[in-house]
N, C-alpha and C. Protein backbone atom coordinates (compact mmCIF):
# COMPACT_ATOMS: atom_id res chain seq x y z
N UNK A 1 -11.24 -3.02 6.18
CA UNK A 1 -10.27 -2.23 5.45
C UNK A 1 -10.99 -1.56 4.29
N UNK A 2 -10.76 -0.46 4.24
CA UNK A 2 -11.60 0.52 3.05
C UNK A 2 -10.57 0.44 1.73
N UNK A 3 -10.78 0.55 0.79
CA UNK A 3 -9.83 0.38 -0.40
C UNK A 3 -10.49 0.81 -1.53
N UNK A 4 -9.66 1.33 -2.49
CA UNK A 4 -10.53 1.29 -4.03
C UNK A 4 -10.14 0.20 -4.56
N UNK A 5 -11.10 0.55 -5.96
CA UNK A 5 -10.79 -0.44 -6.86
C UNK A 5 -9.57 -1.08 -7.14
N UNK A 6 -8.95 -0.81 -7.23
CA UNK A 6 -7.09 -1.41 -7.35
C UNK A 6 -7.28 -2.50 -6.78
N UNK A 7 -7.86 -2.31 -5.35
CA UNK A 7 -7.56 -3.67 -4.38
C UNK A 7 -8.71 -4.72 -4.16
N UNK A 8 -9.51 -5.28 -5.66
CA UNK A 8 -10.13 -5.96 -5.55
C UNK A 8 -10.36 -7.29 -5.95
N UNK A 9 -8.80 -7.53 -6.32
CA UNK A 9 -8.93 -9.29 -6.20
C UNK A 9 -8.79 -9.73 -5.18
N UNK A 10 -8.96 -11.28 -5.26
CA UNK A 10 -9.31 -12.36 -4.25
C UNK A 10 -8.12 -12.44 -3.40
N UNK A 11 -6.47 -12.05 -3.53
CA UNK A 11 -5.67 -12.08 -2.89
C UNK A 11 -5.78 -11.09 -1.91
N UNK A 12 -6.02 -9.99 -2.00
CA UNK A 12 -6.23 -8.74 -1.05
C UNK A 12 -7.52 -9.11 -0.12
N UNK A 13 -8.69 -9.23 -0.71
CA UNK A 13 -9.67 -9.79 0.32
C UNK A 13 -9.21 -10.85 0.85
N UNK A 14 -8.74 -11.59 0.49
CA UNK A 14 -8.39 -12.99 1.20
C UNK A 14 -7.33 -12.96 2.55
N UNK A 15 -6.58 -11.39 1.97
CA UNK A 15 -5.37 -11.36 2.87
C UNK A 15 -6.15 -10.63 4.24
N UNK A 16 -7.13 -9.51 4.42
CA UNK A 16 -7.76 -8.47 5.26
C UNK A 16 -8.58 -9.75 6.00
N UNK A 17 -9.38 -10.38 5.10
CA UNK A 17 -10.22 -11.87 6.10
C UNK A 17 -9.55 -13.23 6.90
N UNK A 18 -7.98 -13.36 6.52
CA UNK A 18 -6.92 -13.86 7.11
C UNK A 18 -6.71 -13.14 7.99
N UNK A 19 -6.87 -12.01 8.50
CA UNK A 19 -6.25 -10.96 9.48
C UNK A 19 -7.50 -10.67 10.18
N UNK A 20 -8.74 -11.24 9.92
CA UNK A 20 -9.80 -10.77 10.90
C UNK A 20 -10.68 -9.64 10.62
N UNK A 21 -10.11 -8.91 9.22
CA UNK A 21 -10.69 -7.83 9.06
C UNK A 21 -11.99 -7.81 7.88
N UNK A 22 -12.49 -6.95 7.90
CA UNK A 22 -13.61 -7.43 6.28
C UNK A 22 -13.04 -6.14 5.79
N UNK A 23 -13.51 -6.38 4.60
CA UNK A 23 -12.67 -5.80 3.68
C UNK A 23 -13.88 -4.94 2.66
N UNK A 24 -13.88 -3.67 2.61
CA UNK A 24 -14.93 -2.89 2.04
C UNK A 24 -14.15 -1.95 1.18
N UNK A 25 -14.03 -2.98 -0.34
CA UNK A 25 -13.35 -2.07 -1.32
C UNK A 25 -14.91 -1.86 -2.83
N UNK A 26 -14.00 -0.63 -3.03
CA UNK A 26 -15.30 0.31 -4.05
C UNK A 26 -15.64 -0.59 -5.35
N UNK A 27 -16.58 -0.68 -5.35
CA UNK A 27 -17.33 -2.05 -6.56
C UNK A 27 -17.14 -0.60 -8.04
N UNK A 28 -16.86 -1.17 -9.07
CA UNK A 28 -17.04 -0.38 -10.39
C UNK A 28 -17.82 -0.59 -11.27
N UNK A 29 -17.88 -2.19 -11.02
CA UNK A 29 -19.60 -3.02 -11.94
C UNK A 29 -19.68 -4.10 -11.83
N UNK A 30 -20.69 -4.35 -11.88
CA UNK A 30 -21.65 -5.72 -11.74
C UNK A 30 -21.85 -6.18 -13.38
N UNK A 31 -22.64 -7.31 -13.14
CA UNK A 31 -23.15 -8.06 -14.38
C UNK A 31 -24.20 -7.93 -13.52
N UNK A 32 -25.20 -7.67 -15.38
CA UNK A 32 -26.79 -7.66 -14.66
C UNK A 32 -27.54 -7.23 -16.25
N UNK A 33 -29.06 -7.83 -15.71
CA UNK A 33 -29.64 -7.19 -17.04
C UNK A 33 -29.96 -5.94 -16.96
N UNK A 34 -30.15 -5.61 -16.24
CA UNK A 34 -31.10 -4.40 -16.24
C UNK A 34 -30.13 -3.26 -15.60
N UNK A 35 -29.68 -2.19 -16.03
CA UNK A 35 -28.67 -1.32 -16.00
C UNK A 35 -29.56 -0.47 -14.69
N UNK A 36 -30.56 0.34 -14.49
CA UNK A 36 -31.24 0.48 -13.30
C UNK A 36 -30.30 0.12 -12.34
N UNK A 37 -30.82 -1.03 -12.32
CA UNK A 37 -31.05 -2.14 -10.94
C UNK A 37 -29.72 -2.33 -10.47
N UNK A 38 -28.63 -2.19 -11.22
CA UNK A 38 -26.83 -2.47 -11.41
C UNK A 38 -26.71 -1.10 -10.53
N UNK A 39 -26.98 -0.16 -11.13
CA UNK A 39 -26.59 1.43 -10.65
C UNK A 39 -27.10 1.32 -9.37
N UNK A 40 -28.77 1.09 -8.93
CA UNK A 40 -28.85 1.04 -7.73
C UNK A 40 -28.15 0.29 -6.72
N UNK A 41 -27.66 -0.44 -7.18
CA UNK A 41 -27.08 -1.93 -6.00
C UNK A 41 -25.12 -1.07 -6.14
N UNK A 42 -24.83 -0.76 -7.10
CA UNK A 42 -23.41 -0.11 -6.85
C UNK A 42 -23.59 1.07 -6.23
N UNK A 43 -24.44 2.00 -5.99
CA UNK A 43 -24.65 2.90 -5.47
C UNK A 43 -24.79 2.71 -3.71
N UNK A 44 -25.79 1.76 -3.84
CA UNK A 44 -26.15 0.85 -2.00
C UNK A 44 -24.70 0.30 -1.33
N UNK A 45 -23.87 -0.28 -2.29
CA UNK A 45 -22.44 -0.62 -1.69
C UNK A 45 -21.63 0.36 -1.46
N UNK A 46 -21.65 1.49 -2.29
CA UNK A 46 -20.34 2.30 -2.50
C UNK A 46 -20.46 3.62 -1.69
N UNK A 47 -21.78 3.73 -1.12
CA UNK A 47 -22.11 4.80 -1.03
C UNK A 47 -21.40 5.21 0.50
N UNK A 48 -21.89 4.11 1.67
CA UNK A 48 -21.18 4.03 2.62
C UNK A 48 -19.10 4.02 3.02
N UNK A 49 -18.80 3.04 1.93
CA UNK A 49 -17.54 3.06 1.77
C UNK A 49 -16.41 4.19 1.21
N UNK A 50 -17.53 5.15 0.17
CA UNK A 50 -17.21 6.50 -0.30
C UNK A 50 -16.36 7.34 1.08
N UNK A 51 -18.09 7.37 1.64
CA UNK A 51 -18.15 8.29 2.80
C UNK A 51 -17.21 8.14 3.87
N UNK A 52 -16.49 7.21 4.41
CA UNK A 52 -15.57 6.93 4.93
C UNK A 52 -14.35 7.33 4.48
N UNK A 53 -14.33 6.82 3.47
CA UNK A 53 -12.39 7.21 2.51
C UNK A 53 -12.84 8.76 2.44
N UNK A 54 -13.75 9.11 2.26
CA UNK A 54 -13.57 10.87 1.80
C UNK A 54 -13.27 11.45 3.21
N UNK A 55 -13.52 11.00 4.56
CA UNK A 55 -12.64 11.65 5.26
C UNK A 55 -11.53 11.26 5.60
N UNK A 56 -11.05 9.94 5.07
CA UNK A 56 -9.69 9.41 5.38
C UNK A 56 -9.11 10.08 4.05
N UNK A 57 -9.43 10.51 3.33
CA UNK A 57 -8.08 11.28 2.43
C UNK A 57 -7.78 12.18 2.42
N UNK A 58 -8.96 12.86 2.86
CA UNK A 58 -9.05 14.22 3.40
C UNK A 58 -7.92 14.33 4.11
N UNK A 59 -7.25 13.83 4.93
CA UNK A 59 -6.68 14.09 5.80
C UNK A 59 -5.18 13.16 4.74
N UNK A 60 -5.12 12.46 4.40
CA UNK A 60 -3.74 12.42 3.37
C UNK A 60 -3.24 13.24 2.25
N UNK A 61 -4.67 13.84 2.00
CA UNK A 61 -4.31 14.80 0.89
C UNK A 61 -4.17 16.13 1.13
N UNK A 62 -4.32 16.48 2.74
CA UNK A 62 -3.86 17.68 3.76
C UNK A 62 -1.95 16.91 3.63
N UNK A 63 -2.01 16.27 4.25
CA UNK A 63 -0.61 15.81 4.52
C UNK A 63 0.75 15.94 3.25
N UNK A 64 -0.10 15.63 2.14
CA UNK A 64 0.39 15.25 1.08
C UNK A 64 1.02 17.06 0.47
N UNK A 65 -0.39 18.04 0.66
CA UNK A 65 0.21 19.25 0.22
C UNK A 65 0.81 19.93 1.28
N UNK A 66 0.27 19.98 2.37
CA UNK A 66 0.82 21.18 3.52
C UNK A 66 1.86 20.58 4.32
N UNK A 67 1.61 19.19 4.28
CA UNK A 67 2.86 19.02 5.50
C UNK A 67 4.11 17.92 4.63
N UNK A 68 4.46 18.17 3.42
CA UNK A 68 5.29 17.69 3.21
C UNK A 68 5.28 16.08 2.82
N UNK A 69 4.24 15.69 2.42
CA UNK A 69 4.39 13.96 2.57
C UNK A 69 4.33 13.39 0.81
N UNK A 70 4.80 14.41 0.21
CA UNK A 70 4.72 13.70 -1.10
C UNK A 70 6.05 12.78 -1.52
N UNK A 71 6.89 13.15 -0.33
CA UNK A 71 8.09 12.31 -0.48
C UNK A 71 8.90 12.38 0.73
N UNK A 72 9.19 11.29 0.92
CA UNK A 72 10.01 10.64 2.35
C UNK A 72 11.20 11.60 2.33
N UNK A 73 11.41 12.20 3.60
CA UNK A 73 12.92 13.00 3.88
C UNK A 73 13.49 11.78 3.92
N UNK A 74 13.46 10.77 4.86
CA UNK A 74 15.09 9.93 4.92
C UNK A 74 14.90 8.92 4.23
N UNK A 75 15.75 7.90 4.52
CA UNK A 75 16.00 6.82 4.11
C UNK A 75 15.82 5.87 4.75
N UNK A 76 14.68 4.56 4.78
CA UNK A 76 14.37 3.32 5.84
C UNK A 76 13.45 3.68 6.41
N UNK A 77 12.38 2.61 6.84
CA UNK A 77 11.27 2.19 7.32
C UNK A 77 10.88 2.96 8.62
N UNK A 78 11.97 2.66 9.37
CA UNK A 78 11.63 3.45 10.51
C UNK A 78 12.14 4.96 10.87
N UNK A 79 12.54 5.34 9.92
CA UNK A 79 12.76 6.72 9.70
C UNK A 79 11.62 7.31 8.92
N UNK A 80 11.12 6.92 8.12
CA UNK A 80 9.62 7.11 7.68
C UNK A 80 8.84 6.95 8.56
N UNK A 81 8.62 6.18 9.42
CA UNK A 81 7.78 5.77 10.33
C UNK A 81 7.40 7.29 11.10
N UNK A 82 8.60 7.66 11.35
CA UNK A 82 8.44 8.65 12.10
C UNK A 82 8.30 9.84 11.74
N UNK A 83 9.02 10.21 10.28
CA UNK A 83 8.10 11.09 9.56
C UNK A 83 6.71 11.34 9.70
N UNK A 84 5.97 10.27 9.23
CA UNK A 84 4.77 10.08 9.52
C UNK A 84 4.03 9.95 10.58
N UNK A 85 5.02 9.80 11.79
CA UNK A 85 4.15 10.44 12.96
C UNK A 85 4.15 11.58 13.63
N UNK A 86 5.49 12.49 13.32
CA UNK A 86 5.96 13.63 13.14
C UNK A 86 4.61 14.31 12.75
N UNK A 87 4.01 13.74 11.06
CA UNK A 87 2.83 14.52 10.59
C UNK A 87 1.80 14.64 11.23
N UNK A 88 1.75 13.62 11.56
CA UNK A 88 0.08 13.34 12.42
C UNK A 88 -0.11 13.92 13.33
N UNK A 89 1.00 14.04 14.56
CA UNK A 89 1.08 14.69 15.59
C UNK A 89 0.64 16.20 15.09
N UNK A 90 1.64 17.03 14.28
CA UNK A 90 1.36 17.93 13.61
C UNK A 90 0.06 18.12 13.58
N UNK A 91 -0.17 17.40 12.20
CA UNK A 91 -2.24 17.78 11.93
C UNK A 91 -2.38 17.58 12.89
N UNK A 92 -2.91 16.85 14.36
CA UNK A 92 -3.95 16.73 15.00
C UNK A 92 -3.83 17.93 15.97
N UNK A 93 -2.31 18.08 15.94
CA UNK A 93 -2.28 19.48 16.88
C UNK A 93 -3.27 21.34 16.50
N UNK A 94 -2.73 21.21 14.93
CA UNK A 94 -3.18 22.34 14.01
C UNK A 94 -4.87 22.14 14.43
N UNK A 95 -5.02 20.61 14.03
CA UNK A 95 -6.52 20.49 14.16
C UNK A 95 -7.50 20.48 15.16
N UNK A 96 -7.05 20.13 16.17
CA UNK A 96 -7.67 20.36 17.77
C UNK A 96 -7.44 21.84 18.19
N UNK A 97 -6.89 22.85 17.71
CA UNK A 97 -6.60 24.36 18.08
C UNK A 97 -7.25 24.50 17.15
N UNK A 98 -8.23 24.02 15.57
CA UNK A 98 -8.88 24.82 15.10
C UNK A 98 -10.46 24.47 15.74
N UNK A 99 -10.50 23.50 16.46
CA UNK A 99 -12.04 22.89 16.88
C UNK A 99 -12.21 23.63 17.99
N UNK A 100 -11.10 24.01 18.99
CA UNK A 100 -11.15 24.63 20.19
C UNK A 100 -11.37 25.88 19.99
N UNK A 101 -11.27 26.60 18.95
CA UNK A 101 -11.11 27.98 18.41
C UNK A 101 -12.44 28.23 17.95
N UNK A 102 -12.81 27.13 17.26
CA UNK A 102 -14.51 27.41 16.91
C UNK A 102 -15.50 27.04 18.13
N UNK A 103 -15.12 26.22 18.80
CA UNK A 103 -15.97 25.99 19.90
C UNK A 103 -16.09 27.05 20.82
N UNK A 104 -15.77 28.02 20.96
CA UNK A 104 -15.34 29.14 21.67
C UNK A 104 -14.50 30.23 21.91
């Protein structure tokens, strides 16, 4: 599970490694003497986990302005649910007619 900082106490990891999953949330600092050596080692962790979320938001923060998702039309879980797959369907449609369009 990719996460920021927010989600880095022991309850949240504990909950993703209860579920089988590992859990790769963004480090903000270490203890250390040597400030160097701190930057390099947060840089070696974060760098991979960055790169991941930057295309997973990419695609929430498409959702968020163009397709309406800054706030739930209805009311209940599974009426959201489907909002949200409503969207997706959406983007992936927009987005596979723009890959097919460049591909040829």
């Amino acid at each position: 599970v990719y996460a920021d900082s927010a989600y880095r106490g022991d309850h949240f990891g504990k909950a993703v490694i209860a579920k089988g999953g590992t859990p790769r949330i963004v480090a903000t600092g270490m203890w250390g003497r040597d400030e160097a050596e701190i930057r390099t080692r947060l840089n070696a962790w974060n760098q991979p986990i960055q790169r991941i979320r930057g295309r997973i938001e990419k695609i929430f923060r498409t959702w968020k302005r163009s397709y309406g998702l800054r706030r739930m039309r209805w009311w209940g879980l599974a009426k959201a649910g489907v909002q949200i797959r409503l969207t997706a369907i959406a983007y992936n449609m927009k987005r596979g007619l723009q890959i097919i369009a460049a591909a040829g």
